[in-house]
Protein backbone atom coordinates (compact mmCIF):
# COMPACT_ATOMS: atom_id res chain seq x y z
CA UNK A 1 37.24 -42.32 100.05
CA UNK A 2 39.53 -39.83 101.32
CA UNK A 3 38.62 -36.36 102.87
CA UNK A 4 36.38 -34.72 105.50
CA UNK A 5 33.25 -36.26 107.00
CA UNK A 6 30.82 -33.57 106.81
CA UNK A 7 31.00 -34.31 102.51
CA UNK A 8 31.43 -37.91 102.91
CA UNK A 9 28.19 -38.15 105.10
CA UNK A 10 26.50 -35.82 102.58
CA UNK A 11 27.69 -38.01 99.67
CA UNK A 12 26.44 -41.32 101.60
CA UNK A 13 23.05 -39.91 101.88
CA UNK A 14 22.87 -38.38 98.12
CA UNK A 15 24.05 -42.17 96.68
CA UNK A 16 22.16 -44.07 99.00
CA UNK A 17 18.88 -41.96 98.32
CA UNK A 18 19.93 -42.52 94.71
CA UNK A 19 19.94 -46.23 95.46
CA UNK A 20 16.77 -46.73 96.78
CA UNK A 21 14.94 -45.09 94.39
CA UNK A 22 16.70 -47.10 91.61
CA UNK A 23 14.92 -49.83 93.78
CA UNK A 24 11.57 -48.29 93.40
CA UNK A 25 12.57 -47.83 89.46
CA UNK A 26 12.88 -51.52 89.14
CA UNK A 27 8.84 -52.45 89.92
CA UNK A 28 8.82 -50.84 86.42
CA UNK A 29 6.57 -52.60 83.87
CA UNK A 30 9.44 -51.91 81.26
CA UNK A 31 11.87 -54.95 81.83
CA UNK A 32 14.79 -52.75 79.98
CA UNK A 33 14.08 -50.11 82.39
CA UNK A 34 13.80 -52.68 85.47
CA UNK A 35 17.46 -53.81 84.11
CA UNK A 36 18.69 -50.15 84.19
CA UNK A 37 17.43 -49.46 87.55
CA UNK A 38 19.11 -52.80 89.44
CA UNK A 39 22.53 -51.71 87.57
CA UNK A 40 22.07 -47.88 88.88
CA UNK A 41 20.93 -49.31 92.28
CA UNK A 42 24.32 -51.94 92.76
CA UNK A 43 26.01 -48.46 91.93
CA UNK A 44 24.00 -46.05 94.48
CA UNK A 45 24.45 -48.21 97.22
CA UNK A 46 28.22 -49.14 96.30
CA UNK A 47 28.60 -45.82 95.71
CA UNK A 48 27.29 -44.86 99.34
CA UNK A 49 29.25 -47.79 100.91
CA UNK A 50 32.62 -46.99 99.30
CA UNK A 51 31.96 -42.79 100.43
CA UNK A 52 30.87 -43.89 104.30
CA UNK A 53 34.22 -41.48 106.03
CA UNK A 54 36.79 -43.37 107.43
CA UNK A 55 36.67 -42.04 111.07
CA UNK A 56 32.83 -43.26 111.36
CA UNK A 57 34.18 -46.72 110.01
CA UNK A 58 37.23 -48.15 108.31
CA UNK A 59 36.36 -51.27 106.49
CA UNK A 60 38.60 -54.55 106.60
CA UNK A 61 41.45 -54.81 103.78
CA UNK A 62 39.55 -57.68 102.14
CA UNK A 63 36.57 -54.90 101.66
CA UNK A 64 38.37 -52.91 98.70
CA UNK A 65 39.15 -56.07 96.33
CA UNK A 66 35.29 -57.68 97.52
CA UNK A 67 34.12 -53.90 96.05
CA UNK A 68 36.11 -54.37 93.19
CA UNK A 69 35.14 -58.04 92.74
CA UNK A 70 31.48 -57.10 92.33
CA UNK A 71 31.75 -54.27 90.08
CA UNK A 72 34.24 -55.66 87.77
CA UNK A 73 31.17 -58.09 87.66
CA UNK A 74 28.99 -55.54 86.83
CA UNK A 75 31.07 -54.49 84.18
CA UNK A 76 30.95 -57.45 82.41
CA UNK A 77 27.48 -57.78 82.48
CA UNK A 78 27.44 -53.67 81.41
CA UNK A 79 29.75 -54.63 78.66
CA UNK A 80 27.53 -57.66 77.65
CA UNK A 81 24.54 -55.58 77.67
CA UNK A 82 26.17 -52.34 75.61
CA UNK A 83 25.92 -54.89 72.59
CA UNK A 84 22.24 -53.76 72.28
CA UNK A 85 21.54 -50.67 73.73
CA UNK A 86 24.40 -47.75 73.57
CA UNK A 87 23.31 -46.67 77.19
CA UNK A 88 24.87 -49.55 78.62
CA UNK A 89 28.29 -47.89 77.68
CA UNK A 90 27.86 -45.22 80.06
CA UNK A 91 27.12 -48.03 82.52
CA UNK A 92 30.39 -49.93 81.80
CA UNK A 93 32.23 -46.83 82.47
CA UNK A 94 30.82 -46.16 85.80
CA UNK A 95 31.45 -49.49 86.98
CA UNK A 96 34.81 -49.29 85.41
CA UNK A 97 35.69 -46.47 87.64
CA UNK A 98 34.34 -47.99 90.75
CA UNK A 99 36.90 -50.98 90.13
CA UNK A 100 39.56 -48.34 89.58
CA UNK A 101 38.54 -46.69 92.75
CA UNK A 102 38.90 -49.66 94.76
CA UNK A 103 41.62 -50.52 93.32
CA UNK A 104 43.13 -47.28 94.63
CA UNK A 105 42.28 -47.72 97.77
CA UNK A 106 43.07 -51.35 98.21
CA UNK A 107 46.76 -50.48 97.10
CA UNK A 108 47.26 -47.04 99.47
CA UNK A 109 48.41 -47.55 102.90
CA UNK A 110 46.07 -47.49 105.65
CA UNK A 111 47.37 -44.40 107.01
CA UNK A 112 46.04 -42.19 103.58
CA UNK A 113 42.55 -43.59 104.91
CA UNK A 114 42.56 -42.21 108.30
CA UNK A 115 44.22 -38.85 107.31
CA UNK A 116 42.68 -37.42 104.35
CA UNK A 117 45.48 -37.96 102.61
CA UNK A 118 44.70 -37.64 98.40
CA UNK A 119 46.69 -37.69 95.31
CA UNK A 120 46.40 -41.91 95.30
CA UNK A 121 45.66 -43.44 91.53
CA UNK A 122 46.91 -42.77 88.27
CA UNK A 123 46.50 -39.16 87.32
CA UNK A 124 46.22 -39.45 84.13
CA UNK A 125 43.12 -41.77 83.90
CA UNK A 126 41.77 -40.23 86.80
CA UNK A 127 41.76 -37.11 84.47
CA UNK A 128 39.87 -38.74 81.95
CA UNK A 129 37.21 -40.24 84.23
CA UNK A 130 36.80 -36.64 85.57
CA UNK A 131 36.20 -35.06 82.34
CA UNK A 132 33.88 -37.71 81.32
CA UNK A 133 31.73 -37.48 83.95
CA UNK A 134 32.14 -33.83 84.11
CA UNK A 135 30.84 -34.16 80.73
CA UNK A 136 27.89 -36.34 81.89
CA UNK A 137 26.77 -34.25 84.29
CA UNK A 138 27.03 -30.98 82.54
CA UNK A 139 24.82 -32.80 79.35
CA UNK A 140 22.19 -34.92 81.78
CA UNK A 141 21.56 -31.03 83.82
CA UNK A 142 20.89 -29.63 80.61
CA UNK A 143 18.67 -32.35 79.73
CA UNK A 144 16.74 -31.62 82.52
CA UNK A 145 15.88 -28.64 81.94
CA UNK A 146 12.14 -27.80 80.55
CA UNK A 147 11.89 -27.25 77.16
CA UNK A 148 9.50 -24.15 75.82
CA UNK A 149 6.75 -25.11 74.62
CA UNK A 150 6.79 -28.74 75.35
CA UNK A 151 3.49 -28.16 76.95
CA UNK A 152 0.67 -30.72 76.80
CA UNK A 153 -1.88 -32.91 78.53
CA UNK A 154 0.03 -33.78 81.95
CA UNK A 155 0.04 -37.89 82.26
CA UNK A 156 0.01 -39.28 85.44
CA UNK A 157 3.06 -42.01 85.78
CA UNK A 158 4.02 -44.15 88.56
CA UNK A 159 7.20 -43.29 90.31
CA UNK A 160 9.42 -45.84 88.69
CA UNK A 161 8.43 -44.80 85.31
CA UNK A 162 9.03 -41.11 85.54
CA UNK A 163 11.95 -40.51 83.08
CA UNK A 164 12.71 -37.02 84.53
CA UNK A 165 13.74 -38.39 87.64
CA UNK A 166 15.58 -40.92 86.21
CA UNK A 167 17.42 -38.95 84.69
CA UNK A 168 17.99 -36.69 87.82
CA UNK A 169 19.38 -40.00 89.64
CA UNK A 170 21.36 -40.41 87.11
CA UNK A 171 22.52 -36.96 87.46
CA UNK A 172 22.54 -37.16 90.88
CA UNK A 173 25.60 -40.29 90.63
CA UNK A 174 27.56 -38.91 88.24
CA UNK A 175 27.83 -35.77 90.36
CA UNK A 176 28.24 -38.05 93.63
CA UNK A 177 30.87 -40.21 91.22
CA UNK A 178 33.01 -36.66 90.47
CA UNK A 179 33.08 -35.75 94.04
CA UNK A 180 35.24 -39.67 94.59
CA UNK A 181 37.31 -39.52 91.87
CA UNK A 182 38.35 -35.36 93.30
CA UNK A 183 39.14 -37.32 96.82
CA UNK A 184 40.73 -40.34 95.59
């Protein structure tokens, strides 16, 4: 993605921490939530590999349609998947705007990459993938926050089961996926 390296190197570590613990998610002994996590974990890491800053390493052309590629697989799968369970949607949106992303920067010249040069993409549907996810992330914070009187015998889960940090990685890639779509 476009823009300074300080961020980008911030955002790399935030999606790629998000990625592995989607990892540790998936050892779940809920299969729906051992789907969930491989789906956020393709994301996390794509996420990470698509924000790495160009002056540390500009990948090959072929790179941006191979991203695309694989999340527009994704998709489908998200899209096959949304027939049962309505969280899939938000799924097949995120992986929708990873294809648009790299479809962005597959079609701008490799000079934007190396220069920090924005304002690539269509603005309207960039718009509309912002204020979804703005959206997302404003309703997933609030849902994180503790609720008074919700009090009661403490349970010890594993770490893959925990559904407050899931919901914080989740959190914590649809704030790393509004910081892309503000430098594409």
């Amino acid at each position: 993605m476009h823009g300074p390296a300080s961020p980008g190197w911030l955002l790399v570590a935030l999606c790629a921490a998000t990625g592995a613990y989607c990892l540790l998610r998936m050892r779940s002994g809920v299969e729906e939530q051992r789907r969930a996590a491989g789906g956020e974990a393709l994301m996390g890491f794509g996420m990470a590999a698509m924000a790495v800053p160009p002056a540390a390493f500009t990948p090959p052309t072929w790179a941006w349609p191979a991203f695309a590629a694989v999340f527009g697989a994704a998709a489908l799968q998200a899209l096959w998947t949304a027939r049962t369970s309505a969280h899939h949607l938000h799924h097949l949106v995120g992986t929708g705007a990873m294809v648009y992303m790299a479809a962005v920067m597959a079609a701008a010249p490799a000079h934007a990459h190396d220069h920090g040069q924005g304002g690539s993409g269509i603005p309207l549907l960039t718009g509309v993938l912002l204020l979804y996810f703005t959206g997302y992330v404003l309703l997933s914070g609030v849902r994180l926050l503790p609720v008074a009187g919700a009090g009661g015998p403490a349970v010890a889960a594993a770490w893959g089961d925990r559904p407050e940090v899931a919901r914080a990685c989740r959190l914590s890639m649809g704030i790393g996926m509004l910081a892309m779509l503000l430098t594409i």
